[in-house]
Each structure stands twice: as C-alpha cells, then as structure tokens.
N, C-alpha and C. Protein backbone atom coordinates (compact mmCIF):
# COMPACT_ATOMS: atom_id res chain seq x y z
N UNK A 1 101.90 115.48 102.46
CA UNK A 1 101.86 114.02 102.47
C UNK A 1 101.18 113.55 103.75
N UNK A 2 100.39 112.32 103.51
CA UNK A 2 99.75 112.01 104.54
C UNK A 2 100.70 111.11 105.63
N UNK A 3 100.58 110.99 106.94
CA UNK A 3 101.66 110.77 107.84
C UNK A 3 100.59 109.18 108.60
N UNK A 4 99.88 108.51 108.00
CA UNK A 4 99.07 108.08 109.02
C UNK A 4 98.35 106.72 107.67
N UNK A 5 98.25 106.12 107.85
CA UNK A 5 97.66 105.05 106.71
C UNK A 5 97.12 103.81 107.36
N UNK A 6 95.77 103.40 107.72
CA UNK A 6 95.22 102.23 108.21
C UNK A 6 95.14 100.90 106.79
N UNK A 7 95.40 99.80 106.97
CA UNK A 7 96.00 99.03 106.17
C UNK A 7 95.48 97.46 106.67
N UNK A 8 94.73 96.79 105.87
CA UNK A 8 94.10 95.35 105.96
C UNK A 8 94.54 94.80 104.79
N UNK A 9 95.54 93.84 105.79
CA UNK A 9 96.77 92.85 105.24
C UNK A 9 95.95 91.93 104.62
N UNK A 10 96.85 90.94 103.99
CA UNK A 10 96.32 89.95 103.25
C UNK A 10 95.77 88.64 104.08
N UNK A 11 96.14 88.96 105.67
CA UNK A 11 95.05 88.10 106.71
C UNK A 11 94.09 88.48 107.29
N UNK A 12 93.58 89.84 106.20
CA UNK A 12 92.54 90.01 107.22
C UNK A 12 92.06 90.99 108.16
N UNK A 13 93.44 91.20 109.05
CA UNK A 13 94.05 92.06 110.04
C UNK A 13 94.28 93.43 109.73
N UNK A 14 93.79 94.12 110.69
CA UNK A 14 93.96 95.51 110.20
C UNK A 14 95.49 96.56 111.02
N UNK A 15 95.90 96.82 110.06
CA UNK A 15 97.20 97.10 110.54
C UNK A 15 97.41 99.09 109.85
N UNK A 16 98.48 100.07 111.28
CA UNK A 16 98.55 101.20 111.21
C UNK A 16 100.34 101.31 111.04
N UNK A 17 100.20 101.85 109.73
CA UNK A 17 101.45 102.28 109.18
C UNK A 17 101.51 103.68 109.39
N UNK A 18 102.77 104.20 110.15
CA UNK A 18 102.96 105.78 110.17
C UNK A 18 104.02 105.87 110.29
N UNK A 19 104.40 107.25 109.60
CA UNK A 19 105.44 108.02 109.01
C UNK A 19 105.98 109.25 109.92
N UNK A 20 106.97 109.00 110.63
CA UNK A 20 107.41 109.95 112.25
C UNK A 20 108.93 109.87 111.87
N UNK A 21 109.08 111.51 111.76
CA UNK A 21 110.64 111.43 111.88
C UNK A 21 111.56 110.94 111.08
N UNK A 22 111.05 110.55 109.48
CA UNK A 22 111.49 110.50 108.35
C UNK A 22 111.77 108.36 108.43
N UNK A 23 110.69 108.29 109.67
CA UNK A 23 110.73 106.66 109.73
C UNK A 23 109.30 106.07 109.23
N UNK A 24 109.21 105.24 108.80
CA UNK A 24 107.84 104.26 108.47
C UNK A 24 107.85 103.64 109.70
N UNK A 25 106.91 103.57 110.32
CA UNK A 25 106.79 101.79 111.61
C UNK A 25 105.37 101.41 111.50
N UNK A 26 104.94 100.47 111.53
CA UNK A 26 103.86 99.56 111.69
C UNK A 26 103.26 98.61 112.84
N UNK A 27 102.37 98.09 113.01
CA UNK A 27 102.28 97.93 114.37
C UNK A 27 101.68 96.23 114.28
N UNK A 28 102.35 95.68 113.20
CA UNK A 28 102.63 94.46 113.03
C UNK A 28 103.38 93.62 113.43
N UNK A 29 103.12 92.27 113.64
CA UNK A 29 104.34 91.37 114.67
C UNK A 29 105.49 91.31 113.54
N UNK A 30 105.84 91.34 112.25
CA UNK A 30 106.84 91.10 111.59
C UNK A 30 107.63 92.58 111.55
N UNK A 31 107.32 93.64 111.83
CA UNK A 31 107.68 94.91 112.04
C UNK A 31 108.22 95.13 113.49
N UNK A 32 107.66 94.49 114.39
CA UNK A 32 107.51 94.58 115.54
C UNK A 32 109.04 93.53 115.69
N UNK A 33 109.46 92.44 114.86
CA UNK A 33 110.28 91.75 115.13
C UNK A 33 111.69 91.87 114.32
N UNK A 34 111.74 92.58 113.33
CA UNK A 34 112.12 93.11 112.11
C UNK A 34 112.63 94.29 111.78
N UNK A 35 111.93 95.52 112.20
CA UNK A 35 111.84 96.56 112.27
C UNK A 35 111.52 96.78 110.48
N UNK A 36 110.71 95.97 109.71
CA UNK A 36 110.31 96.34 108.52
C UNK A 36 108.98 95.22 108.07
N UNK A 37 108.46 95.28 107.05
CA UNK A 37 107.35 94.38 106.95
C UNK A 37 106.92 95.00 105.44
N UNK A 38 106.15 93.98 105.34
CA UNK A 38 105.55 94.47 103.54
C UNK A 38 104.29 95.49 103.35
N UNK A 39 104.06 95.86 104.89
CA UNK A 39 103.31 96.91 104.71
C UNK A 39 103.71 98.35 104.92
N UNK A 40 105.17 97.98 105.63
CA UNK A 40 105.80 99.65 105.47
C UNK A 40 106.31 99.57 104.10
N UNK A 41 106.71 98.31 103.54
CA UNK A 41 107.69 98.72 101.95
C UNK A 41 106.44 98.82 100.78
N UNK A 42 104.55 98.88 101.08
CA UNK A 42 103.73 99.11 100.24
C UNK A 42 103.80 100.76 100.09
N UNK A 43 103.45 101.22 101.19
CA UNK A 43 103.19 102.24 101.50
C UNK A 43 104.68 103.33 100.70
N UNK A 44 105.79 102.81 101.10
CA UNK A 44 107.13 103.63 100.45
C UNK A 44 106.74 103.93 98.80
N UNK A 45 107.03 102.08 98.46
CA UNK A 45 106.73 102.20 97.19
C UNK A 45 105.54 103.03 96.81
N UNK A 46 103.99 102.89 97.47
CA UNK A 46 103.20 104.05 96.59
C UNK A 46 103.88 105.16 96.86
N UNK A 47 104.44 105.90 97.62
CA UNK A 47 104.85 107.62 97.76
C UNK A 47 106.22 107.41 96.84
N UNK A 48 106.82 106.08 96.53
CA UNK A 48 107.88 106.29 95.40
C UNK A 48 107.08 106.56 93.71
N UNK A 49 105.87 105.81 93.98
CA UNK A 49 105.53 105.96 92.59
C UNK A 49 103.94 107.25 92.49
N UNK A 50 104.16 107.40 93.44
CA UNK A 50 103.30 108.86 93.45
C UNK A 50 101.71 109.05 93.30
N UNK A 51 101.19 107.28 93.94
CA UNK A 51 99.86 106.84 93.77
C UNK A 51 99.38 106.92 95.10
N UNK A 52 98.02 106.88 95.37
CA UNK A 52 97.22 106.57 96.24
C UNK A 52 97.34 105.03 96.82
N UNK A 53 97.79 104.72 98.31
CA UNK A 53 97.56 103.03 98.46
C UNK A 53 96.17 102.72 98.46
N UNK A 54 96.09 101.74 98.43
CA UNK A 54 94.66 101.20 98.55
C UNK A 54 94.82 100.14 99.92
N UNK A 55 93.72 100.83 100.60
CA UNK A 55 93.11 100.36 102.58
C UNK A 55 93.80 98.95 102.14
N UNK A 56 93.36 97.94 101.34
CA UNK A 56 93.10 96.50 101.58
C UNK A 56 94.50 95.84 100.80
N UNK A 57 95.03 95.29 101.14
CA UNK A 57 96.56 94.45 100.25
C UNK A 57 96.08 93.15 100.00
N UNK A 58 96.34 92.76 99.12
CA UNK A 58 96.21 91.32 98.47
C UNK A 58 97.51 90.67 97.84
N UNK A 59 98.11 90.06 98.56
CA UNK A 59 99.65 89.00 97.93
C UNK A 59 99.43 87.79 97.86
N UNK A 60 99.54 87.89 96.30
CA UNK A 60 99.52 86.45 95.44
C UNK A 60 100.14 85.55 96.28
N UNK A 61 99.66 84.32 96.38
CA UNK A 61 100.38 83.16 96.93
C UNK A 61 100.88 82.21 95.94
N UNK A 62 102.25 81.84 96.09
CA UNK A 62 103.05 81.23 95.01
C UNK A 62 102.40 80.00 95.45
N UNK A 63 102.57 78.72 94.88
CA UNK A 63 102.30 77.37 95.28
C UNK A 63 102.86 76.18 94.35
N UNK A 64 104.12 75.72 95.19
CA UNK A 64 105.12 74.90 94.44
C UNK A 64 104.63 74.06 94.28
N UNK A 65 104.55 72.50 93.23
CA UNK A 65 104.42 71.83 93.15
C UNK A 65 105.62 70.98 92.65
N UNK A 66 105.70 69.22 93.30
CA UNK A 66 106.80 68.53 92.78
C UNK A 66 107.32 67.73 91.74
C-alpha cells in the first residue's frame, strides 16, 4: 500500500496526505485544527473500497434556497 498521496482539494490547493504508524495526517488547516479533514476520510474510504484516489477532489456544493 502506498503510504504517501499528493491531493488538490476542491480550492485548488494542493494538499499531502500520509499514512505513519497506522495514522492518516494531512497538512491542511482543518486537519491541522481537527486532527481529521475530508481529505484523510477520501483517501480511507478509497483503501476501504479498494480503488485508486484520484490527485484532484471535487465536492458538490449544496445551495439552499428560501
């Protein structure tokens, strides 16, 4: 398994997810504040579902209206 995953969030930003010591960490301010983020729980989920991630993330933006 690969231990190391470079990752361009849905701003843009390029962000390093790695796998040390049976931990995910990321080097994102919501990880950084959190100790989790939606780019360590992408990365889980692909090695839960046994796919390749893909470099670039894209999250739908909901948009309420009244």
């Amino acid at each position: 398994m690969k231990n190391k995953w470079d990752i361009i969030g849905s701003s843009g930003n390029k962000y390093i997810v790695s796998f040390k010591n049976n931990i995910f960490e990321c080097n994102c301010i919501g990880f950084e504040n959190h100790n989790n983020c939606y780019h360590t729980k992408y990365i889980k989920n692909c090695i839960d579902k046994n796919i390749e991630p893909k470099v670039i993330i894209k999250r739908k933006v909901n948009i309420f209206y009244k």
